[in-house]
C-alpha atoms as a PDB file:
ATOM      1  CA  UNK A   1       0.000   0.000   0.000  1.00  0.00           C
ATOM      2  CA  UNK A   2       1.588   3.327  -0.850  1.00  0.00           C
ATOM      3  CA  UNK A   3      -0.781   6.726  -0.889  1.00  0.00           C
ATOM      4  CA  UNK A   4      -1.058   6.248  -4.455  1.00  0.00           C
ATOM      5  CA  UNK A   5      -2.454   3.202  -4.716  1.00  0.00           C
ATOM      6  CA  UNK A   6      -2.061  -0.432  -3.955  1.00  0.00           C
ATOM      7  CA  UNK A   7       0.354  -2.850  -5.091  1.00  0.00           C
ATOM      8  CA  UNK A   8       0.756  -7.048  -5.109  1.00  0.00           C
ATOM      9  CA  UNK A   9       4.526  -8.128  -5.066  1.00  0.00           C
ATOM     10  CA  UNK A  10       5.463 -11.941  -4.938  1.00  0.00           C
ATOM     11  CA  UNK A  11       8.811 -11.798  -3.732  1.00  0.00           C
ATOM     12  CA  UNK A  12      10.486  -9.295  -6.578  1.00  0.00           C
ATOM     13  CA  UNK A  13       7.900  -9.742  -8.938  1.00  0.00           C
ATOM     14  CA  UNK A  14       5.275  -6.652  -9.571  1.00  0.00           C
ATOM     15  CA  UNK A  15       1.824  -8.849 -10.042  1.00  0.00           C
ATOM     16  CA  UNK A  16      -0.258  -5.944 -10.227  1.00  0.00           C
ATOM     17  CA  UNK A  17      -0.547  -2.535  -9.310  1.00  0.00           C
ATOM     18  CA  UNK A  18      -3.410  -0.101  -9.279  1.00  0.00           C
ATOM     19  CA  UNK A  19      -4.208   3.412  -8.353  1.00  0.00           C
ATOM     20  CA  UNK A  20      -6.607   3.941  -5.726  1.00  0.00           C
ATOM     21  CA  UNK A  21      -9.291   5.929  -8.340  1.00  0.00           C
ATOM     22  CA  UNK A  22      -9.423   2.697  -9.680  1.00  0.00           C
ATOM     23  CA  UNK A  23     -10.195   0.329  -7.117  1.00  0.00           C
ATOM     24  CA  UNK A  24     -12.908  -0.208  -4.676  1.00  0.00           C
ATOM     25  CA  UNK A  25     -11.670  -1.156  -1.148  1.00  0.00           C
ATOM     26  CA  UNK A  26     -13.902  -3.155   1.067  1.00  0.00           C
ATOM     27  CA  UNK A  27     -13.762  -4.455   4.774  1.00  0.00           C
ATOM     28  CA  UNK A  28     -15.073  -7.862   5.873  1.00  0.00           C
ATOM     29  CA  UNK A  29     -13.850  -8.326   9.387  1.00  0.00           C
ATOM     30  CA  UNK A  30     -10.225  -8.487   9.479  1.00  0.00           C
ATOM     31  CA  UNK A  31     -10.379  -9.062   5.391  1.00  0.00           C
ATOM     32  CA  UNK A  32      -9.704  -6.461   3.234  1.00  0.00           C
ATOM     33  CA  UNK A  33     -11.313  -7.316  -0.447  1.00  0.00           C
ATOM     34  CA  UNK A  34      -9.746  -4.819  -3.273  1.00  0.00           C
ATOM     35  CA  UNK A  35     -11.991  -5.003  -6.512  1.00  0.00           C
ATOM     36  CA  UNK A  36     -11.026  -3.465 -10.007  1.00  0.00           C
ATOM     37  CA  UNK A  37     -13.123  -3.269 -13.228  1.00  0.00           C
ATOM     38  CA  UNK A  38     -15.877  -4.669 -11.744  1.00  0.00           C
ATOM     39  CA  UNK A  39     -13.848  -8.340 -10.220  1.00  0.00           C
ATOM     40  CA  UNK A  40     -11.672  -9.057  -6.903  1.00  0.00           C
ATOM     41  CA  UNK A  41      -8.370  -8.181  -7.938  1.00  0.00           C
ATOM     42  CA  UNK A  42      -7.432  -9.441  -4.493  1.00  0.00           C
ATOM     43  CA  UNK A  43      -8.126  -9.580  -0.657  1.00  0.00           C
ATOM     44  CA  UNK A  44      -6.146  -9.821   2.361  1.00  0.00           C
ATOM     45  CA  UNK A  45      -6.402 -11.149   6.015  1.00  0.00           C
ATOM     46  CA  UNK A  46      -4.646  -8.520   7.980  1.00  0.00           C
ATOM     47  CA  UNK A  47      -3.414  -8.528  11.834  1.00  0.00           C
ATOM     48  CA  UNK A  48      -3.394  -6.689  13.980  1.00  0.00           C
ATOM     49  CA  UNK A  49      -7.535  -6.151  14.406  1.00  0.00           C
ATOM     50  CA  UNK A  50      -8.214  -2.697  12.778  1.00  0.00           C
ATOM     51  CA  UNK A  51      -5.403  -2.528  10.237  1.00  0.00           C
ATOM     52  CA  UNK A  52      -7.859  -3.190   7.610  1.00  0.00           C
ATOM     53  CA  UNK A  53     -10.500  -0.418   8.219  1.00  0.00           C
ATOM     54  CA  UNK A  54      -7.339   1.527   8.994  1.00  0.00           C
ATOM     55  CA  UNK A  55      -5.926   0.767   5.562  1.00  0.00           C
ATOM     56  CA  UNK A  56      -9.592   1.620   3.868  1.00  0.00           C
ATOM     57  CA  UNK A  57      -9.828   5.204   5.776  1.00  0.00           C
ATOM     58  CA  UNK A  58      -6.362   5.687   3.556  1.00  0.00           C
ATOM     59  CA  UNK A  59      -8.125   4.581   0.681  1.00  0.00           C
ATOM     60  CA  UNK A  60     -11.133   6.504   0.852  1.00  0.00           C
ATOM     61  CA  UNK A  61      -8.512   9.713   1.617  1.00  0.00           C
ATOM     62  CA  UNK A  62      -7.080   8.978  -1.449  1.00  0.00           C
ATOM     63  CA  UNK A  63     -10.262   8.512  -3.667  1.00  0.00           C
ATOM     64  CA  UNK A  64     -11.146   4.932  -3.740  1.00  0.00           C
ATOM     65  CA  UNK A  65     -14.620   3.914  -3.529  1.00  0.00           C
END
């Protein structure tokens, strides 16, 4: 996650990366669900408890829906 946008990495391999205009951010529990175009591009189970409606405030500061 930078502030502008969201990134995948798989050890030094770029998957994807997208800016946060383009994605939609969603919190389910301690899942965070990132969808693109209309599909999940990805989600994530994040610890500590918080860190994913943490990580959406970021995104909604930074224009994702």
């Amino acid at each position: 996650m930078t502030s502008r946008g969201l990134q995948l990495w798989e050890r030094s391999a770029l998957l994807w990366r997208h800016p946060w205009p383009e994605l939609r951010v969603l919190v389910d529990g301690p899942r965070l669900r990132v969808h693109h175009e209309g599909h999940e591009a990805g989600h994530m189970l994040l610890e500590p408890p918080g860190a994913a409606q943490e990580i959406r405030m970021v995104a909604a500061r930074h224009a994702a829906g």
